[in-house]
C-alpha atoms as a PDB file:
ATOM      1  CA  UNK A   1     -16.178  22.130   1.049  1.00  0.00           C
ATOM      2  CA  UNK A   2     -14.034  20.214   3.198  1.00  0.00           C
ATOM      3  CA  UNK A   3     -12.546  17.061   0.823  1.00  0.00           C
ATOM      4  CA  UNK A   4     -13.475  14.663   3.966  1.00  0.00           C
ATOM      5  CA  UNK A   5     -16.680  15.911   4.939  1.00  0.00           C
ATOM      6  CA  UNK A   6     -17.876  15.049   1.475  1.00  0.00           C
ATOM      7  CA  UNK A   7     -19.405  11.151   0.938  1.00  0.00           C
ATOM      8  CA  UNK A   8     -18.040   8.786  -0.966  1.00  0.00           C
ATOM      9  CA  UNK A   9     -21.840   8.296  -2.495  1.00  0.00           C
ATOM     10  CA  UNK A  10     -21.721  12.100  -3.300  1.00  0.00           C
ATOM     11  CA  UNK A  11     -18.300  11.923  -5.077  1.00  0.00           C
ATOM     12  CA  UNK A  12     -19.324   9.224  -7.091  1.00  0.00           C
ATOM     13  CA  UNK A  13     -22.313  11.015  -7.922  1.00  0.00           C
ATOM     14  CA  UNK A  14     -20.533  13.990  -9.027  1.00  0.00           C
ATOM     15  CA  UNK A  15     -18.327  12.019 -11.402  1.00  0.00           C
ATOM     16  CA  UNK A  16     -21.417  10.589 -13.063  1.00  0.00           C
ATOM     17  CA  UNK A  17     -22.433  13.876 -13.296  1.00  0.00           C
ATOM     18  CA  UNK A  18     -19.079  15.071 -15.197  1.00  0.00           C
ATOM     19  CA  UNK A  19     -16.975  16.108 -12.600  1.00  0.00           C
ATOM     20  CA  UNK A  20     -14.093  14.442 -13.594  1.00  0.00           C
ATOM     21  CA  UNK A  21     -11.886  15.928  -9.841  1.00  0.00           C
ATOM     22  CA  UNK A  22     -14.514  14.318  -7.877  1.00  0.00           C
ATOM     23  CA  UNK A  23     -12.818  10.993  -9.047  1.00  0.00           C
ATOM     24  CA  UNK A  24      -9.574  12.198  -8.253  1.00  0.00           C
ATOM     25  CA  UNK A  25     -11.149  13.046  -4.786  1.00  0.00           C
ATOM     26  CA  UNK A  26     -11.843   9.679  -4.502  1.00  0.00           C
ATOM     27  CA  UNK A  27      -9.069   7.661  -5.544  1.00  0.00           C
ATOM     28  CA  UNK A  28      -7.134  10.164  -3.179  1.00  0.00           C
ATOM     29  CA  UNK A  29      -9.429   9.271  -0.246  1.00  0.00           C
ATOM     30  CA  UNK A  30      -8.404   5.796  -0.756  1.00  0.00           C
ATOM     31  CA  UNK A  31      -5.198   5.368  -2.474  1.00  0.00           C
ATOM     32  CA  UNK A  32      -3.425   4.079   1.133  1.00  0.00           C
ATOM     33  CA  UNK A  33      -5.393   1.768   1.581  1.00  0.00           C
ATOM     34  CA  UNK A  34      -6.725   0.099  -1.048  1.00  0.00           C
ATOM     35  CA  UNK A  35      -2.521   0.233  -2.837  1.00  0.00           C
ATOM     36  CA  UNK A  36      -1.213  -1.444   0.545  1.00  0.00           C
ATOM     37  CA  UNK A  37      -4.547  -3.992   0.644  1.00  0.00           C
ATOM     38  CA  UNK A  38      -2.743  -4.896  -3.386  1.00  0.00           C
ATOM     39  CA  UNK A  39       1.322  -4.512  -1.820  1.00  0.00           C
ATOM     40  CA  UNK A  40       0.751  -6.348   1.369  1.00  0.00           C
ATOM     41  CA  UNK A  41       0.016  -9.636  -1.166  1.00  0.00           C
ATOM     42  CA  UNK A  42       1.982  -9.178  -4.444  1.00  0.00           C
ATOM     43  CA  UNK A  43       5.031  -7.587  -2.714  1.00  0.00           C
ATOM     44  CA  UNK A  44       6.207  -5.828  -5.709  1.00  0.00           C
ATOM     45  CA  UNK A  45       5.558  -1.930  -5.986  1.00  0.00           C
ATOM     46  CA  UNK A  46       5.658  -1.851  -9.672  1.00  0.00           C
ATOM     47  CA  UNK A  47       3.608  -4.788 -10.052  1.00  0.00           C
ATOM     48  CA  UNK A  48       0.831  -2.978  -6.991  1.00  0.00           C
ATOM     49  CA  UNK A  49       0.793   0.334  -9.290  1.00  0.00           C
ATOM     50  CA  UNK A  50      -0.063  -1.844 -12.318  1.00  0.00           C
ATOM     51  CA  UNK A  51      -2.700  -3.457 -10.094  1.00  0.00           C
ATOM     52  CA  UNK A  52      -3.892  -0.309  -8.508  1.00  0.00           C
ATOM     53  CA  UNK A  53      -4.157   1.874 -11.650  1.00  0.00           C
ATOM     54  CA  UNK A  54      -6.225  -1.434 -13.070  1.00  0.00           C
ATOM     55  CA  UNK A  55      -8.713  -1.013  -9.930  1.00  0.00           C
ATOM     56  CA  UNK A  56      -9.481   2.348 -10.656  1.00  0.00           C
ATOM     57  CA  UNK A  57      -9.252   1.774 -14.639  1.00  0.00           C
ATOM     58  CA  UNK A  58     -11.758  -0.322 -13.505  1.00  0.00           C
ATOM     59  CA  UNK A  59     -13.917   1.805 -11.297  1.00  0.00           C
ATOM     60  CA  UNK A  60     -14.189   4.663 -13.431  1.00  0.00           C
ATOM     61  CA  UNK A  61     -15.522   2.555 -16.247  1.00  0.00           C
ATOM     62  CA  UNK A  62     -17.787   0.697 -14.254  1.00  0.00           C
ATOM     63  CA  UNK A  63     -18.930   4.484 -13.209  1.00  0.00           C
ATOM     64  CA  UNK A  64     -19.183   5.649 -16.712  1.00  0.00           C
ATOM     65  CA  UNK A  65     -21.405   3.007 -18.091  1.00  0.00           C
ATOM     66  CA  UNK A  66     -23.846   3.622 -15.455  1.00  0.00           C
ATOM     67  CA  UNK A  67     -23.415  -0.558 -13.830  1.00  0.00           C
ATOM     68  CA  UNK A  68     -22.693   1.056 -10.375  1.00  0.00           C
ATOM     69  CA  UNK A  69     -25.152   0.302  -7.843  1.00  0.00           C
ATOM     70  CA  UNK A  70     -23.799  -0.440  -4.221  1.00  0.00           C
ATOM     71  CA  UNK A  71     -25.187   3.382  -2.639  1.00  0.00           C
ATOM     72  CA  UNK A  72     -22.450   3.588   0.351  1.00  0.00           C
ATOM     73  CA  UNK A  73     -20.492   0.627  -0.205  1.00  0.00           C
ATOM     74  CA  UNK A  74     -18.092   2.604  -2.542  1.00  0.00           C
ATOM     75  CA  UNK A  75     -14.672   1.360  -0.664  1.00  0.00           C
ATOM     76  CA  UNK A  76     -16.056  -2.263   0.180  1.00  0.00           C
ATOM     77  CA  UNK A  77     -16.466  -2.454  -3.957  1.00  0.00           C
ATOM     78  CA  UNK A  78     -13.157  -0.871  -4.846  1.00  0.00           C
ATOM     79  CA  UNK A  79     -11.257  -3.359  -2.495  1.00  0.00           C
ATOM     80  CA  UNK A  80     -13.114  -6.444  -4.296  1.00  0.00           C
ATOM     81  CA  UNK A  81     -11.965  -5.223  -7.787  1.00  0.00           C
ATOM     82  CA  UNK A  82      -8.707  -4.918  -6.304  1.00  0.00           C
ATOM     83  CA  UNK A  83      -8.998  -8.379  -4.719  1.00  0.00           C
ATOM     84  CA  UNK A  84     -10.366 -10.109  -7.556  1.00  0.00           C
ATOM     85  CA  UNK A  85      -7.629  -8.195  -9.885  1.00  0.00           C
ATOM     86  CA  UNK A  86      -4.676  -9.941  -7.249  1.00  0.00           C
ATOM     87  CA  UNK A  87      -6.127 -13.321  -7.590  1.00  0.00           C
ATOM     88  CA  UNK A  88      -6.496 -12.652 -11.584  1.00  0.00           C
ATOM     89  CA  UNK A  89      -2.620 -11.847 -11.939  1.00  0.00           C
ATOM     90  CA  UNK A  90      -1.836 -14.893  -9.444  1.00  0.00           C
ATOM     91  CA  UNK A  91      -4.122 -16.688 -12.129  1.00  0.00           C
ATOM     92  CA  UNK A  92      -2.191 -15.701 -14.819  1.00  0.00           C
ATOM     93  CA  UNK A  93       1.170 -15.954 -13.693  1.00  0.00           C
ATOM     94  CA  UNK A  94       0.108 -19.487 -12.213  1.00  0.00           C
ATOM     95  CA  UNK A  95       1.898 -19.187  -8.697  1.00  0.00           C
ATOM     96  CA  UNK A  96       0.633 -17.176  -5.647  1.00  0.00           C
ATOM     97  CA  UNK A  97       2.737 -14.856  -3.619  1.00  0.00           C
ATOM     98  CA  UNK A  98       4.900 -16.226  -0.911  1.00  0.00           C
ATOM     99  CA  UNK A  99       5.813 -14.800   2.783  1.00  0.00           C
ATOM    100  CA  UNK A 100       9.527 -13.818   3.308  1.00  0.00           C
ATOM    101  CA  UNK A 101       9.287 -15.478   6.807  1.00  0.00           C
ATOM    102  CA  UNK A 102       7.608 -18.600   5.355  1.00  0.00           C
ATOM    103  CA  UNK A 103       7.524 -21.763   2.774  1.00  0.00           C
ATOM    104  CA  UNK A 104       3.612 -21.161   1.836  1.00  0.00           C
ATOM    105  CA  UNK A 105       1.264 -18.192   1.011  1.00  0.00           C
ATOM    106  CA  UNK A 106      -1.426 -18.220   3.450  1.00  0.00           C
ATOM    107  CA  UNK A 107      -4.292 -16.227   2.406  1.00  0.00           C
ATOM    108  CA  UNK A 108      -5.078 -15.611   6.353  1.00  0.00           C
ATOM    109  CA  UNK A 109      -2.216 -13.781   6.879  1.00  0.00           C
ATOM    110  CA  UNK A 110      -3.450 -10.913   4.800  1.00  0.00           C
ATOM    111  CA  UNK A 111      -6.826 -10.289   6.701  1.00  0.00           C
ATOM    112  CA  UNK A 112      -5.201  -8.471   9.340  1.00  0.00           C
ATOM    113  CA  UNK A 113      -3.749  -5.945   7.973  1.00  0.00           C
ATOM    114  CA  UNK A 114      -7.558  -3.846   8.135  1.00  0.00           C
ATOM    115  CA  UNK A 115      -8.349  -1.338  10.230  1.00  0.00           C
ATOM    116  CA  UNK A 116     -11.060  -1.364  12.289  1.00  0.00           C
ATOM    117  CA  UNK A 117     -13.976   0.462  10.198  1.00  0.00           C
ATOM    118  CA  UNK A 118     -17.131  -0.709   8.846  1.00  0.00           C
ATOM    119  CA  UNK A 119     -15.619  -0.528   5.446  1.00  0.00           C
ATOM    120  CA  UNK A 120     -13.054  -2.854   7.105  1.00  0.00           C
ATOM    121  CA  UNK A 121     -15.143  -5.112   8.743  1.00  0.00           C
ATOM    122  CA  UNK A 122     -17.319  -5.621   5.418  1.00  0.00           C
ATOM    123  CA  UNK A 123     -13.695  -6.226   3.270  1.00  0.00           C
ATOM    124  CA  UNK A 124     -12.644  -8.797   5.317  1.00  0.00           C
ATOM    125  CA  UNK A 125     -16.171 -10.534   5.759  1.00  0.00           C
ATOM    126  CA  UNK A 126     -16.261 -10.625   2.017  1.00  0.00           C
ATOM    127  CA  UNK A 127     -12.882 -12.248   1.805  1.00  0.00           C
ATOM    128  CA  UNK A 128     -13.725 -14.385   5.091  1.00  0.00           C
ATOM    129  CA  UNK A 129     -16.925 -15.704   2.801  1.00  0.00           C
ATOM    130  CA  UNK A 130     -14.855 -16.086  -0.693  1.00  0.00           C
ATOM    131  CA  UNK A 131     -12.519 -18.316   1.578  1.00  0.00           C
ATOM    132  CA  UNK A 132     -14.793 -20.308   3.527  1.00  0.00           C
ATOM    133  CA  UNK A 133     -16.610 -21.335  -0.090  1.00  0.00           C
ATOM    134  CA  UNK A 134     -12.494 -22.627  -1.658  1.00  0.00           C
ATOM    135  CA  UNK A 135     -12.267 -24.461   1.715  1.00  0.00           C
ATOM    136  CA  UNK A 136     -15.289 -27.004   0.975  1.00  0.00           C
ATOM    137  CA  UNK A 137     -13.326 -28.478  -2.052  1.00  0.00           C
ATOM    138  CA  UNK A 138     -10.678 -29.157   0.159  1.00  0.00           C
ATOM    139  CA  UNK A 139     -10.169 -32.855   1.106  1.00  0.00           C
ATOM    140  CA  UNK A 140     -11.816 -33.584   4.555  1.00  0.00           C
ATOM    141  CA  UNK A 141      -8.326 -34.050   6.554  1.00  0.00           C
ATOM    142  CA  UNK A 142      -7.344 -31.092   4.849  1.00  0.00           C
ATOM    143  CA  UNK A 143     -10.151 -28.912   5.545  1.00  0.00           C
ATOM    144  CA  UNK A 144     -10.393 -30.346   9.257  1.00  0.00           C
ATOM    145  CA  UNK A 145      -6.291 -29.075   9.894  1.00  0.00           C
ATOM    146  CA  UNK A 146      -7.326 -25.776   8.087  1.00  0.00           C
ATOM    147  CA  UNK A 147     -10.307 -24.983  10.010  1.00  0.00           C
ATOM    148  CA  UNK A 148      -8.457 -25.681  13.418  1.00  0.00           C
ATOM    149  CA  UNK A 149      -5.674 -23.983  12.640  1.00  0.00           C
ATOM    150  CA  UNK A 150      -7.218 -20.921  11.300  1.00  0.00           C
ATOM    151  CA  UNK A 151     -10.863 -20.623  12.502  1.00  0.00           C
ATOM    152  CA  UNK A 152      -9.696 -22.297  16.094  1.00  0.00           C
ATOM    153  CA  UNK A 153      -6.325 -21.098  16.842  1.00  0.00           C
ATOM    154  CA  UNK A 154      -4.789 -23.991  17.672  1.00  0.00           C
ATOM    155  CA  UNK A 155      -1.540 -25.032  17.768  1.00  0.00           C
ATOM    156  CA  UNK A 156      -0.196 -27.822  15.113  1.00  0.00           C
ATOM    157  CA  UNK A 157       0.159 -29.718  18.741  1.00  0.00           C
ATOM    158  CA  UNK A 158      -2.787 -29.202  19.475  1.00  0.00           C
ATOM    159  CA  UNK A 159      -4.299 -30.296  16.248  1.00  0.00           C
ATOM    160  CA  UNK A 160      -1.909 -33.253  15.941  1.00  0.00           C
ATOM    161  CA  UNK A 161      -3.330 -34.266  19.094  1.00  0.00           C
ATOM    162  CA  UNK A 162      -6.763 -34.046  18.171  1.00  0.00           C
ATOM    163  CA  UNK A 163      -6.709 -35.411  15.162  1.00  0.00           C
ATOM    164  CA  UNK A 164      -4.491 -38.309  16.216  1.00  0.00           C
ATOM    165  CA  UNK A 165      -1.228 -37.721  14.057  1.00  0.00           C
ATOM    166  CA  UNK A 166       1.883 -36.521  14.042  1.00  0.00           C
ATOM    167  CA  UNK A 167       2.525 -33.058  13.905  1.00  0.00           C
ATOM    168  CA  UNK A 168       4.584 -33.360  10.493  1.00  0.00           C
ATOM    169  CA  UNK A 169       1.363 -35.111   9.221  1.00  0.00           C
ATOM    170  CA  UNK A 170      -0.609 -31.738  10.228  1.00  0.00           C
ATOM    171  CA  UNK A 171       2.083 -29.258   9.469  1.00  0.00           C
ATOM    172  CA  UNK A 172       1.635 -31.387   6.440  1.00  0.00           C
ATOM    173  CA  UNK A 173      -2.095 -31.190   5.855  1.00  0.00           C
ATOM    174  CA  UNK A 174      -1.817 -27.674   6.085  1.00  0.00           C
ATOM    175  CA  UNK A 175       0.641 -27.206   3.583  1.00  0.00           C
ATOM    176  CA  UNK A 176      -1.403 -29.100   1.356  1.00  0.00           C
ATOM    177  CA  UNK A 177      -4.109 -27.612   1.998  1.00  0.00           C
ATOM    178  CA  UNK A 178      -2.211 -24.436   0.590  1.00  0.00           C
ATOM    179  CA  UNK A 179      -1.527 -25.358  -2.177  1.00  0.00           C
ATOM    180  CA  UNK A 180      -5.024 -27.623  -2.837  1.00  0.00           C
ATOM    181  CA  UNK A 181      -6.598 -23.515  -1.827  1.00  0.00           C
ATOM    182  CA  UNK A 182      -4.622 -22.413  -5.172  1.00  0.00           C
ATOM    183  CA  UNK A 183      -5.526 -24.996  -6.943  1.00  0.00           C
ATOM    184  CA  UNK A 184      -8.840 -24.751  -6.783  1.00  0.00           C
ATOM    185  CA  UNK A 185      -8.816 -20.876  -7.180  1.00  0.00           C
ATOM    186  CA  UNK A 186      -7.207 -21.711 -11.023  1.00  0.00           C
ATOM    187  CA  UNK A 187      -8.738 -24.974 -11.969  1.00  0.00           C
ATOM    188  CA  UNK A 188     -12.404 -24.193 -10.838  1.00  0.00           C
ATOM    189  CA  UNK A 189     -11.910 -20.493 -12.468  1.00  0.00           C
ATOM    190  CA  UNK A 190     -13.574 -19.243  -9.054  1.00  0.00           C
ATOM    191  CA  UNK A 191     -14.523 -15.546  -9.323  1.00  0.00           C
ATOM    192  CA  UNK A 192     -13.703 -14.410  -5.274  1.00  0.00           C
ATOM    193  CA  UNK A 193     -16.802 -12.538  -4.623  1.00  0.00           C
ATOM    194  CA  UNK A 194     -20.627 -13.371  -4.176  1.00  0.00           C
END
């Protein structure tokens, strides 16, 4: 049988079954994707493997002990564990990655690298709700700059308009609101996923 013609939901329940390639299947059906989700934020390939070989160190526990439940939502999962596993090193190693091109990590940045799937789609909804629950501890400037800027599209001009300062004082509240984002994420011990 074709490897691609074969479900997800079936290769997982072949595994539980004791067919130990049907796992291999799997983690070869996703490897791309769910290793650059884990690159594309910690920008270190040895640091990714580590990460991705936890995710499905993960995964094939989680399979084993018989706690899988989520019948067709096998990729959505994996790319949570993976998630959650990125903001647990971040946690860790108390700092969060930081863009080449920029001064801040901005958590945005990395929802569009997905394709357009359902699978896709559901990943970064799930990441769209896990971020729209840090932003209310924000302060209210903060959140107000934040929400504009990435939920609006506007321009710091724009916003500095709006809101009636400067646009230092915005690029400002944004920065802060940055760094208030990891903040929260380690002080509140917030677990990224409903």
């Amino acid at each position: 049988m074709n490897d691609r013609a074969v479900s997800d939901q079936e290769l997982v329940r072949q595994f539980i079954a004791g067919n130990h390639n049907a796992i291999e299947k799997l983690i070869k059906k996703h490897e791309r994707k769910v290793f650059s989700y884990i690159l594309i934020i910690i920008k270190n390939k040895h640091l990714a493997e580590d990460i991705f070989q936890d995710t499905f160190i993960k995964v094939i526990n989680t399979l084993r002990s018989g706690a899988y439940n989520e019948e067709g939502k096998f990729l959505p999962w994996v790319m949570r564990i993976a998630h959650n596993l990125v903001i647990d090193y971040f946690r860790k190693s108390k700092r969060m990655p930081v863009h080449e091109n920029s001064e801040e990590y901005d958590i945005f940045e990395t929802l569009n690298m997905f394709e357009n799937t359902v699978e896709d789609k559901m990943v970064v909804n799930q990441i769209h709700s896990d971020v729209k629950k840090l932003i209310d501890y924000l302060p209210e400037e903060q959140k107000k700059v934040l929400i504009m800027r990435h939920y609006q599209n506007m321009s710091f001009k724009d916003i500095a308009d709006k809101t009636d300062v400067s646009i230092n004082t915005a690029l400002g509240r944004m920065r802060y609101a940055l760094i208030n984002l990891r903040k929260v994420i380690e002080d509140k011990d917030i677990t990224l996923t409903t």
